[in-house]
N, C-alpha and C. Protein backbone atom coordinates (compact mmCIF):
# COMPACT_ATOMS: atom_id res chain seq x y z
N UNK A 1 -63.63 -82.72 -31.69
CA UNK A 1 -62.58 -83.56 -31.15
C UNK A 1 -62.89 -83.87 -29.70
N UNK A 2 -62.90 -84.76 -29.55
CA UNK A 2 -63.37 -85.20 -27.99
C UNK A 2 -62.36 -86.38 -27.27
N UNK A 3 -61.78 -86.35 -26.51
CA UNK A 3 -60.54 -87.18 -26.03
C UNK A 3 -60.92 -87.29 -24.78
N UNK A 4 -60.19 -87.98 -23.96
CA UNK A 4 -60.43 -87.95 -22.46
C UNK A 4 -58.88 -87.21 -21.53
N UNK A 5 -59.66 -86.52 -21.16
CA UNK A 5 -58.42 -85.45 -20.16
C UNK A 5 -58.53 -86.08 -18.75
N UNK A 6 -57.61 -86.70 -18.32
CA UNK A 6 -57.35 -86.98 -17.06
C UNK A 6 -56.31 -86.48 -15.98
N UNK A 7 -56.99 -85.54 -14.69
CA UNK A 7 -56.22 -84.83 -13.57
C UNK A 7 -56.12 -86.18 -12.41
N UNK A 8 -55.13 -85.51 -11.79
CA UNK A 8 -54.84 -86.28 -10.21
C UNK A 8 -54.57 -85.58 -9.52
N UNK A 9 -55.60 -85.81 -8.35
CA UNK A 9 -55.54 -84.88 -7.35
C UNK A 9 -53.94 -84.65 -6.87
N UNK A 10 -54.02 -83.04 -6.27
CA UNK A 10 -52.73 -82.83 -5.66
C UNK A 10 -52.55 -82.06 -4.38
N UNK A 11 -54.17 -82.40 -3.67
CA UNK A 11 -53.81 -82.69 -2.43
C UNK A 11 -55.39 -82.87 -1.85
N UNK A 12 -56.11 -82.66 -0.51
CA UNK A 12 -57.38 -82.85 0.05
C UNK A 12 -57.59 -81.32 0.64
N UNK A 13 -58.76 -80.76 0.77
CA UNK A 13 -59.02 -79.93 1.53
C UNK A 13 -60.09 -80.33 2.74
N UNK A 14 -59.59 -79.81 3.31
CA UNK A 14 -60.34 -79.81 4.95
C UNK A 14 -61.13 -78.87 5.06
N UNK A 15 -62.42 -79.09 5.68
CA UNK A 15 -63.22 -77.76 6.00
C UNK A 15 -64.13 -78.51 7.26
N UNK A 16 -64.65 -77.78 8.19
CA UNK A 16 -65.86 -78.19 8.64
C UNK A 16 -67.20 -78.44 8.48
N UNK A 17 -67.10 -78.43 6.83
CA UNK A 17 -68.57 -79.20 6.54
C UNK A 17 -68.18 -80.56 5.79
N UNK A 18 -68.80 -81.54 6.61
CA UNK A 18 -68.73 -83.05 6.67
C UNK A 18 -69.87 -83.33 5.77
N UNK A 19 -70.86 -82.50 5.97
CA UNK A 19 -71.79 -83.02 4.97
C UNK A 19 -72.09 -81.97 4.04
N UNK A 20 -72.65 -82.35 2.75
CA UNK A 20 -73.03 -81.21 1.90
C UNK A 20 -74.61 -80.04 2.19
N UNK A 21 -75.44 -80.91 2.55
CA UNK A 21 -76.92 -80.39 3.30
C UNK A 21 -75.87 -79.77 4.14
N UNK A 22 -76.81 -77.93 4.06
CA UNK A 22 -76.12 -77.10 5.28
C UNK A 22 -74.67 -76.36 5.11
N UNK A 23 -74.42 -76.81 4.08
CA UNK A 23 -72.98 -76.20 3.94
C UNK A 23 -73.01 -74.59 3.08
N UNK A 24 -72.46 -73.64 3.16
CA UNK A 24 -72.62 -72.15 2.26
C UNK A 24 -72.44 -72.51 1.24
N UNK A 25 -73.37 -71.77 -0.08
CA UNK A 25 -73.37 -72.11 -1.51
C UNK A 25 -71.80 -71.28 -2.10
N UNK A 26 -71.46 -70.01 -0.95
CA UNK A 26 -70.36 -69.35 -1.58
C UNK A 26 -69.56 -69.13 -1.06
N UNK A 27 -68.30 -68.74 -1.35
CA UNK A 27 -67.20 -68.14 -0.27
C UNK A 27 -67.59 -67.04 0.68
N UNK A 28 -68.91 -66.30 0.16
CA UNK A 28 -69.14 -64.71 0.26
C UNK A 28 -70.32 -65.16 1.68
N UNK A 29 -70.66 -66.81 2.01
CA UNK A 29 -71.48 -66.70 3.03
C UNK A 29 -70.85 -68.12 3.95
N UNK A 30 -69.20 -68.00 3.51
CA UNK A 30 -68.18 -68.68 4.40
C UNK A 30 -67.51 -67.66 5.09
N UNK A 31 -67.36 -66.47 5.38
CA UNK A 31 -66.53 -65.53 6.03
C UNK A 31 -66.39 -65.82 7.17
N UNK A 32 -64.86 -66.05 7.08
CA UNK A 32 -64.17 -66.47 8.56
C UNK A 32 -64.43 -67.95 8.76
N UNK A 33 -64.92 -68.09 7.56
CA UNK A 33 -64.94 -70.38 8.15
C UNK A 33 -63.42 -70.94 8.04
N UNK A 34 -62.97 -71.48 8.67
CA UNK A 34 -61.52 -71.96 8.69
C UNK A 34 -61.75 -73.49 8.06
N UNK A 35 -60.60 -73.75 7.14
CA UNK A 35 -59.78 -74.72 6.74
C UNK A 35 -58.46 -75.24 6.53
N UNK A 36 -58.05 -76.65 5.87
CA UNK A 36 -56.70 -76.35 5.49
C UNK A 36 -56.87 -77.28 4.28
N UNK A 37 -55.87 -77.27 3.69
CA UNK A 37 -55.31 -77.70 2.23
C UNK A 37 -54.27 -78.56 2.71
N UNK A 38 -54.55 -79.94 2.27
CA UNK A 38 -53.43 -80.84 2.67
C UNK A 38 -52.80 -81.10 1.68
N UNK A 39 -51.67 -80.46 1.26
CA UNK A 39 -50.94 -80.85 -0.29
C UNK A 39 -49.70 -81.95 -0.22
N UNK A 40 -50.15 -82.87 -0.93
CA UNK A 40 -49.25 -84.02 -0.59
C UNK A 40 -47.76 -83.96 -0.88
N UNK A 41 -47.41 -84.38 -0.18
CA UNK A 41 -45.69 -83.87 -0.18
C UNK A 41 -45.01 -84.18 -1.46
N UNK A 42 -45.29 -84.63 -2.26
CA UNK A 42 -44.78 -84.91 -3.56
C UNK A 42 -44.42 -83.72 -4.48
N UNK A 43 -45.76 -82.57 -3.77
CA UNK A 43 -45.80 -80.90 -4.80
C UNK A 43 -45.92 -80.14 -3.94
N UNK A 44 -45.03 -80.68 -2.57
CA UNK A 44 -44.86 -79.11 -1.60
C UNK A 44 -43.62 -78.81 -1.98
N UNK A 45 -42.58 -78.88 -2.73
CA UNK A 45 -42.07 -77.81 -3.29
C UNK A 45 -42.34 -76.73 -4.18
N UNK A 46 -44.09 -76.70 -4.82
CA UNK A 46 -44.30 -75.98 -5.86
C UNK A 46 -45.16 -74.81 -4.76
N UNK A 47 -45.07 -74.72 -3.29
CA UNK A 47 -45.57 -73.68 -2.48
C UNK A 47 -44.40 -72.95 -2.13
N UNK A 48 -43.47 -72.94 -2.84
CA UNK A 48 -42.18 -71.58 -2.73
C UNK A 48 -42.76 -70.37 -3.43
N UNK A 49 -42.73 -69.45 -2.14
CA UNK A 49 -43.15 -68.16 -2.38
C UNK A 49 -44.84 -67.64 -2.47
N UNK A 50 -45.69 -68.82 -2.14
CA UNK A 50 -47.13 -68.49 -2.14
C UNK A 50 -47.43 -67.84 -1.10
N UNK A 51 -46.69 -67.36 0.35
CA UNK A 51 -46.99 -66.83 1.10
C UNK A 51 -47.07 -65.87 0.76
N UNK A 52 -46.41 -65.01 0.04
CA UNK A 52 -46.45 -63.79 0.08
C UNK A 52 -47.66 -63.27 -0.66
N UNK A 53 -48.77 -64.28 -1.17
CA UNK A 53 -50.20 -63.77 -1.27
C UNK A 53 -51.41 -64.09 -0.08
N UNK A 54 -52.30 -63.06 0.18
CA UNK A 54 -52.82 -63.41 0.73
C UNK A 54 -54.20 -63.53 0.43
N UNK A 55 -54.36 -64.30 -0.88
CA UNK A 55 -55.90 -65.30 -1.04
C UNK A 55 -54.80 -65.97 -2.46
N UNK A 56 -55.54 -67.35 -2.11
CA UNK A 56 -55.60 -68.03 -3.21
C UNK A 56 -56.23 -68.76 -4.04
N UNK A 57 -56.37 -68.98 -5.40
CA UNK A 57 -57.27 -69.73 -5.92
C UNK A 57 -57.15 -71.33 -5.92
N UNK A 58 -58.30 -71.87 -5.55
CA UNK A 58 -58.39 -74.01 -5.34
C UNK A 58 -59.38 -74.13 -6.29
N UNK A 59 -58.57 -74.57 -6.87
CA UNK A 59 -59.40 -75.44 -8.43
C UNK A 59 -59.52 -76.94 -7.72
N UNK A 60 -60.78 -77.18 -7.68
CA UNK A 60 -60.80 -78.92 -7.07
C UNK A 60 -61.95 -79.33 -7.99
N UNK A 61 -62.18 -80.72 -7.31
CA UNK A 61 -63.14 -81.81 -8.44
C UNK A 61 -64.36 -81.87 -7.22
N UNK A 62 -65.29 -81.58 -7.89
CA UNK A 62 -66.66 -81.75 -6.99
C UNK A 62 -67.14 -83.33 -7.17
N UNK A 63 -66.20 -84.14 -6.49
CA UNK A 63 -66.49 -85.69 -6.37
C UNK A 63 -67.36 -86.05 -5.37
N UNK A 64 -68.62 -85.51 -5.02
CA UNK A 64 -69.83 -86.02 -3.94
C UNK A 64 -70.95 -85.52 -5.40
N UNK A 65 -70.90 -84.87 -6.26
CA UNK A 65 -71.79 -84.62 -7.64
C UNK A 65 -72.07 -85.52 -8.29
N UNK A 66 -73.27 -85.77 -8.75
CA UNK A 66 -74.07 -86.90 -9.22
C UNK A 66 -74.28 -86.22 -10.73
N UNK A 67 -73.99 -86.99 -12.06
CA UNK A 67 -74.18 -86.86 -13.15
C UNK A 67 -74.38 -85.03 -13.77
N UNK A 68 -75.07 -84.97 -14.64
CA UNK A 68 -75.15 -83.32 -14.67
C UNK A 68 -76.51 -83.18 -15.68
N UNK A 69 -77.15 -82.36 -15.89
CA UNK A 69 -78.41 -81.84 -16.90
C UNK A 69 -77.81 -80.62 -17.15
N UNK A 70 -77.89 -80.03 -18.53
CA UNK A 70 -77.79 -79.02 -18.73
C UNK A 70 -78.83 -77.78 -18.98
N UNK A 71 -79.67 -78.03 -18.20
CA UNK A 71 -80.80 -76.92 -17.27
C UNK A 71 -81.00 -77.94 -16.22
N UNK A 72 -80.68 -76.81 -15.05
CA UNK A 72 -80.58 -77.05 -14.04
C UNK A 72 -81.50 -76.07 -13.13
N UNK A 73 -82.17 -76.22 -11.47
CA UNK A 73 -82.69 -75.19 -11.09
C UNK A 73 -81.57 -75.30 -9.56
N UNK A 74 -81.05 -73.74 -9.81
CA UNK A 74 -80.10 -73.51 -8.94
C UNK A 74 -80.44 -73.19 -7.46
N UNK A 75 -79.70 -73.20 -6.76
CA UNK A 75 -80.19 -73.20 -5.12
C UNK A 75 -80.81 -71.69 -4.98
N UNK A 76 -80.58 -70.45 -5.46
CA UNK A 76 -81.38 -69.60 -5.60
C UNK A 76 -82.18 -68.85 -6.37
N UNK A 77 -83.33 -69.92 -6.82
CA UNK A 77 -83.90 -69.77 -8.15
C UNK A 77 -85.22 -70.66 -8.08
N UNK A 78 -85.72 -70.18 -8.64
CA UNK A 78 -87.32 -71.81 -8.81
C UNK A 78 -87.00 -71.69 -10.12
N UNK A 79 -86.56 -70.92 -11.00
CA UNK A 79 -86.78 -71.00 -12.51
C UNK A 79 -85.28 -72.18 -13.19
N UNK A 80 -85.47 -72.62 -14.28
CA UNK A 80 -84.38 -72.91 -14.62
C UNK A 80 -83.64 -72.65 -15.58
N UNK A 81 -82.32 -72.94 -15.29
CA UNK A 81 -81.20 -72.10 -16.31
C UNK A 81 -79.69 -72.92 -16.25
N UNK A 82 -79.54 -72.74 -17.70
CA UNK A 82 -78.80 -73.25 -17.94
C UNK A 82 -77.47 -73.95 -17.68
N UNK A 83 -76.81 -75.02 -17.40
CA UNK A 83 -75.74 -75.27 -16.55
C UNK A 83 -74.31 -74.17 -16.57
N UNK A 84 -74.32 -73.59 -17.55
CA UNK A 84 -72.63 -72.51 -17.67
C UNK A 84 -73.57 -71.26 -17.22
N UNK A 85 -74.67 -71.42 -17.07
CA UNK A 85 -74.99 -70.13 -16.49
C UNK A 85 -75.23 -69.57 -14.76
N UNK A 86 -74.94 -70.85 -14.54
CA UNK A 86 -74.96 -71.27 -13.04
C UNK A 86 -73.51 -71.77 -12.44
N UNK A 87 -73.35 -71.98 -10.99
CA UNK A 87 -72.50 -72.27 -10.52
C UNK A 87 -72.35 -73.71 -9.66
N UNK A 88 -73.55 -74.31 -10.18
CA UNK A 88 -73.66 -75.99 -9.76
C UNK A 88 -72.77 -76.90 -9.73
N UNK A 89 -72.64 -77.92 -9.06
CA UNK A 89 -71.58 -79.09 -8.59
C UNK A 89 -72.01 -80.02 -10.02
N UNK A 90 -73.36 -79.74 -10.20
CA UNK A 90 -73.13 -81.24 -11.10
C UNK A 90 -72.74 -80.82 -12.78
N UNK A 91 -72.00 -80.94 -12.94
CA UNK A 91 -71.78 -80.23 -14.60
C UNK A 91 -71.14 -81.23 -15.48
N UNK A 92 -70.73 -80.95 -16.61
CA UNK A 92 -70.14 -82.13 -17.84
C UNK A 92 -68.52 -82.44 -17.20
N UNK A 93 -68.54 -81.72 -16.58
CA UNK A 93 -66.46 -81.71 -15.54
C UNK A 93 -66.71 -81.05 -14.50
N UNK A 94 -67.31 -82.09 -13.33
CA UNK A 94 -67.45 -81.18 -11.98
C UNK A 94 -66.16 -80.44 -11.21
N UNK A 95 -65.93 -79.79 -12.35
CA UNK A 95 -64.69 -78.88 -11.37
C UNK A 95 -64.91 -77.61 -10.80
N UNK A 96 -65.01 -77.11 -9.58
CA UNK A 96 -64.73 -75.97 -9.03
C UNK A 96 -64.19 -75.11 -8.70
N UNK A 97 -64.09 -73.72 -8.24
CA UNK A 97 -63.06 -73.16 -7.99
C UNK A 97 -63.18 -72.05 -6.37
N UNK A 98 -62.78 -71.88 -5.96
CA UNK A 98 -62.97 -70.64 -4.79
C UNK A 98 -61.84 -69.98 -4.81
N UNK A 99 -61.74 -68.57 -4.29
CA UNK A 99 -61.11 -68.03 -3.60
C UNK A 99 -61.03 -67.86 -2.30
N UNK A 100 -60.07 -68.22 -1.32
CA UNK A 100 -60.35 -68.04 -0.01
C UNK A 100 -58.61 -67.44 0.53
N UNK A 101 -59.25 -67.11 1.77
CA UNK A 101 -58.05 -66.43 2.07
C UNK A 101 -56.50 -67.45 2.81
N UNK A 102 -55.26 -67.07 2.18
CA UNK A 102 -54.43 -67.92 2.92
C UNK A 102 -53.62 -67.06 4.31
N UNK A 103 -54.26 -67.91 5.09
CA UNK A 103 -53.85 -67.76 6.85
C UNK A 103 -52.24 -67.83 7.00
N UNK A 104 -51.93 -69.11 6.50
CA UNK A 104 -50.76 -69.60 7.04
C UNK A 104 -50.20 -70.95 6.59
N UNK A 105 -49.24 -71.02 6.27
CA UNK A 105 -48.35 -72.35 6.05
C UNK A 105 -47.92 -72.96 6.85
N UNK A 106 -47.75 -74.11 7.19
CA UNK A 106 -46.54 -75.52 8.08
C UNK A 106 -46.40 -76.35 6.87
N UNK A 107 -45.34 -76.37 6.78
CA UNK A 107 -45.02 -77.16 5.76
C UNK A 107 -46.12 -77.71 4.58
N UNK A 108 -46.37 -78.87 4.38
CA UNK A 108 -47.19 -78.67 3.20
C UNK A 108 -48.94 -78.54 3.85
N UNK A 109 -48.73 -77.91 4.69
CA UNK A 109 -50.27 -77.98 4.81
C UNK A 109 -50.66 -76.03 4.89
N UNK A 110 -51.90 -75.74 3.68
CA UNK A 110 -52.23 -74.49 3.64
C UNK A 110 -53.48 -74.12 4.98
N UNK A 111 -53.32 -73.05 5.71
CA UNK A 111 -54.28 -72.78 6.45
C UNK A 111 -55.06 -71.28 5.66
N UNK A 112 -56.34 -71.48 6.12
CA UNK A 112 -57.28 -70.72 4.43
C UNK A 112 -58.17 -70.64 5.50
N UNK A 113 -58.74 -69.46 5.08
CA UNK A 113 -60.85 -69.01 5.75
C UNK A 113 -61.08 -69.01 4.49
N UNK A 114 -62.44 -68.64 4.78
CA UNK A 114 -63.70 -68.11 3.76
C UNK A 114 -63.32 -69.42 3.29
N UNK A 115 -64.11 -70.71 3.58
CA UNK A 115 -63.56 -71.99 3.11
C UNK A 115 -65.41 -72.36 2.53
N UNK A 116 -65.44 -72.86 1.48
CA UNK A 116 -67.33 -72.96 1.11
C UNK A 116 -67.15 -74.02 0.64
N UNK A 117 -65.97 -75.49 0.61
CA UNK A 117 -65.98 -76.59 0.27
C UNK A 117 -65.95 -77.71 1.65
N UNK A 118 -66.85 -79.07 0.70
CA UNK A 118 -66.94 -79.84 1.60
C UNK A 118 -65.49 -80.65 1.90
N UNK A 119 -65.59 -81.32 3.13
CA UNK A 119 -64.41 -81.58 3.42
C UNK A 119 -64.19 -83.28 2.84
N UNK A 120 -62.77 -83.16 2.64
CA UNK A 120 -62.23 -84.46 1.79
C UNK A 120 -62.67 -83.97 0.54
N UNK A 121 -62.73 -82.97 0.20
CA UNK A 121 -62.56 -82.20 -1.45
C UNK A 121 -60.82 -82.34 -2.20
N UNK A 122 -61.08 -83.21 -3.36
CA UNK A 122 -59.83 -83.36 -3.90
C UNK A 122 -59.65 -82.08 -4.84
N UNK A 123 -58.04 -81.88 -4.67
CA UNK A 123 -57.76 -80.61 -4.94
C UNK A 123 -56.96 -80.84 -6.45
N UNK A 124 -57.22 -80.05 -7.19
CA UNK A 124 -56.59 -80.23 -8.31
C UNK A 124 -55.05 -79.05 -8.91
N UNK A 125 -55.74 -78.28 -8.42
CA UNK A 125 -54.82 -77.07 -8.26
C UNK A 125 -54.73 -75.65 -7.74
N UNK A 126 -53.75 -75.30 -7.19
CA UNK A 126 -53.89 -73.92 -6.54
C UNK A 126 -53.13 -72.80 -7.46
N UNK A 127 -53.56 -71.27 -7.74
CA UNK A 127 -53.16 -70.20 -8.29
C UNK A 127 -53.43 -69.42 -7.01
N UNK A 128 -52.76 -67.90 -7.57
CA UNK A 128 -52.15 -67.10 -6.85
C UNK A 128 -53.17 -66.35 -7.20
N UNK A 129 -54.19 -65.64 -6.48
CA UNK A 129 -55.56 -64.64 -6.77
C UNK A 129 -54.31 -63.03 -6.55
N UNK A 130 -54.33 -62.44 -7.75
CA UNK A 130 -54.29 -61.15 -8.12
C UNK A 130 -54.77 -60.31 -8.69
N UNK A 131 -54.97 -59.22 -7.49
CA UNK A 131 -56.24 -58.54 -7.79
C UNK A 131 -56.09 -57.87 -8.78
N UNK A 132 -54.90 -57.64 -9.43
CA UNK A 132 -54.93 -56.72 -10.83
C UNK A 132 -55.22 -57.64 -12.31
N UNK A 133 -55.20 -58.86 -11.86
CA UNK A 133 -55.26 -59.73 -12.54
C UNK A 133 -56.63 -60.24 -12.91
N UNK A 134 -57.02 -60.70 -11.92
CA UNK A 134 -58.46 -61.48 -11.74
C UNK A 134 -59.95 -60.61 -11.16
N UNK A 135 -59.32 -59.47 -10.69
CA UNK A 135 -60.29 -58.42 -10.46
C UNK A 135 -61.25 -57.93 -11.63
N UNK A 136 -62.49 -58.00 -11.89
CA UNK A 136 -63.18 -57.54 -13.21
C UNK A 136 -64.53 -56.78 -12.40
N UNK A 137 -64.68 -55.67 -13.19
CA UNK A 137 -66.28 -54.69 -12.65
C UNK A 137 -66.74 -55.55 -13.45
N UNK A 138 -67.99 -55.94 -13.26
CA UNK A 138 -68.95 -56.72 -14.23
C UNK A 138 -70.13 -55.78 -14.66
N UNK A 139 -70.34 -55.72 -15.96
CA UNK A 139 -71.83 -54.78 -15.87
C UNK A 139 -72.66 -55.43 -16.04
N UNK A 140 -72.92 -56.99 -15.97
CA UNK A 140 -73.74 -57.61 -15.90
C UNK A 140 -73.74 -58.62 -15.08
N UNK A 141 -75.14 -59.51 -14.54
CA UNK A 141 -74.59 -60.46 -13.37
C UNK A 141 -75.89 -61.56 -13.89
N UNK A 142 -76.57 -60.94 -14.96
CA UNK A 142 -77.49 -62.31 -15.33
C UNK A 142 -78.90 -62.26 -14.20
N UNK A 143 -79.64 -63.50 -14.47
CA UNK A 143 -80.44 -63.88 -13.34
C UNK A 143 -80.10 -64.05 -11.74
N UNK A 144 -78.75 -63.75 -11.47
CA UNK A 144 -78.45 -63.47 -10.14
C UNK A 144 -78.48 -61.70 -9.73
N UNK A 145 -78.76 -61.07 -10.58
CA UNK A 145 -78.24 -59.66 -10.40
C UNK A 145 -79.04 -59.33 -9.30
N UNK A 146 -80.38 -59.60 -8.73
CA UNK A 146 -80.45 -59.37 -7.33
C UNK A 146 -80.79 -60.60 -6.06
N UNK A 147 -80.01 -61.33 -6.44
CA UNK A 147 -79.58 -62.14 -5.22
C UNK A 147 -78.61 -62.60 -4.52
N UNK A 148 -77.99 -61.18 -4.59
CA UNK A 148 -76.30 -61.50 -3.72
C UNK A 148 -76.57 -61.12 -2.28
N UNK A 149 -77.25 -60.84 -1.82
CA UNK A 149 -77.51 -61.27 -0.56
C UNK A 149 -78.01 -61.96 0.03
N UNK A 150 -78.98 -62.82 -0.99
CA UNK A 150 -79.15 -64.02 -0.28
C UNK A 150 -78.28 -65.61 -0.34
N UNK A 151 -77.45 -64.81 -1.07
CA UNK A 151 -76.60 -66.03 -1.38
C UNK A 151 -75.28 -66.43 0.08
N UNK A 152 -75.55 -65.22 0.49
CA UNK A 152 -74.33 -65.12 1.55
C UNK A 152 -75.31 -65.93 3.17
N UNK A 153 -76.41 -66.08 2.78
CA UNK A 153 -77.38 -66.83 4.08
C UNK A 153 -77.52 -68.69 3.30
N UNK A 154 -77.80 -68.72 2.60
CA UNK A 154 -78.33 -69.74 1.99
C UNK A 154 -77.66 -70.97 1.76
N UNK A 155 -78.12 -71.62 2.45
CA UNK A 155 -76.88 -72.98 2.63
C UNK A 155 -77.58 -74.56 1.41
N UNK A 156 -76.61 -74.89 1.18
CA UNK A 156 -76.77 -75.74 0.12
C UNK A 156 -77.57 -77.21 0.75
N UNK A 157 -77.98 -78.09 -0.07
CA UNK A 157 -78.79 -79.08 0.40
C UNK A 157 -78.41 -80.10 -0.75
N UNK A 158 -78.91 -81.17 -1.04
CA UNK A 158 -78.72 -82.52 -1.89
C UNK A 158 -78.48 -82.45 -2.78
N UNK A 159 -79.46 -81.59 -3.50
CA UNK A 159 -79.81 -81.59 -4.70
C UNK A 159 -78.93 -82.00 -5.96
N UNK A 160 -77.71 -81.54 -5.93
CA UNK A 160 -76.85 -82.22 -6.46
C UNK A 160 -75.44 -83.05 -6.02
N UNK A 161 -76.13 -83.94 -4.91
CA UNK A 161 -74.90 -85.11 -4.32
C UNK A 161 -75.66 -86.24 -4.89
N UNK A 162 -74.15 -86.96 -5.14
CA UNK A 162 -74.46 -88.64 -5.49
C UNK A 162 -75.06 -89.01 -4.44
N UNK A 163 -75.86 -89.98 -4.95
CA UNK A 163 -76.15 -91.18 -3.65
C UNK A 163 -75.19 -92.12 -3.67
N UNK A 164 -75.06 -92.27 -2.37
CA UNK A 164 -73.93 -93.58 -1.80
C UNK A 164 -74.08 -94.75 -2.71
């Protein structure tokens, strides 16, 4: 069954990376990067009571992503592997997700670190990160299992942005 599912953004995120070249591949090598979440006033009543967490999840649309292959070679990798096995912008539904931490509210605008999205990122939706919830030990981590430290240096480049 194949239909077409259509979202609308429900708000922009701000970050200080303007461009994608140079920007952190993860939240884990954004620590302490500041942003904000501009949620359009239409669904700032649905931020009653989000303060009282402090990280939240941004489900957004990776709209600077150019088409998708399903083998892909990921920013820390020469080998290639498969698109659900990776965490790439360009996929069959470029949607993303982070966790980052929430700073602070003014009205509808969220203030967030650990920010690893480019800016003018349309936002699709925000959840409430609970750690009893969303917390998992993993006993496996795949072809990344020893490159989590370089993932926290390694800044992203073209490879998967549209061209203008």
């Amino acid at each position: 069954m194949s239909q077409e599912i259509k979202y609308k953004p429900i708000g922009i995120i701000h970050s200080p990376f303007k461009e994608v070249d140079g920007m952190p591949i993860q939240p884990s090598g954004a620590l302490g990067v500041s942003g904000t979440v501009e949620l359009f006033m239409e669904y700032s009543a649905g931020l009653k009571d989000i303060d009282g967490f402090s990280h939240i999840i941004l489900v957004y649309h990776f709209h600077l992503s150019k088409g998708y292959a399903l083998e892909v070679k990921p920013f820390l990798e020469e080998e290639t592997h498969g698109i659900f096995a990776v965490r790439a912008p360009a996929r069959p539904n470029p949607i993303g997700i982070s966790v980052v931490r929430l700073v602070g509210i003014e009205d509808n605008i969220l203030h967030i670190e650990d920010v690893d999205i480019v800016d003018g990122t349309p936002l699709l939706d925000i959840k409430p990160y609970v750690q009893d919830f969303d917390w998992r030990q993993a006993e496996r981590t795949g072809w990344l299992s020893d490159k989590f430290q370089r993932a926290r240096k390694h800044k992203s480049d073209t490879r998967f942005k549209a061209e203008p």
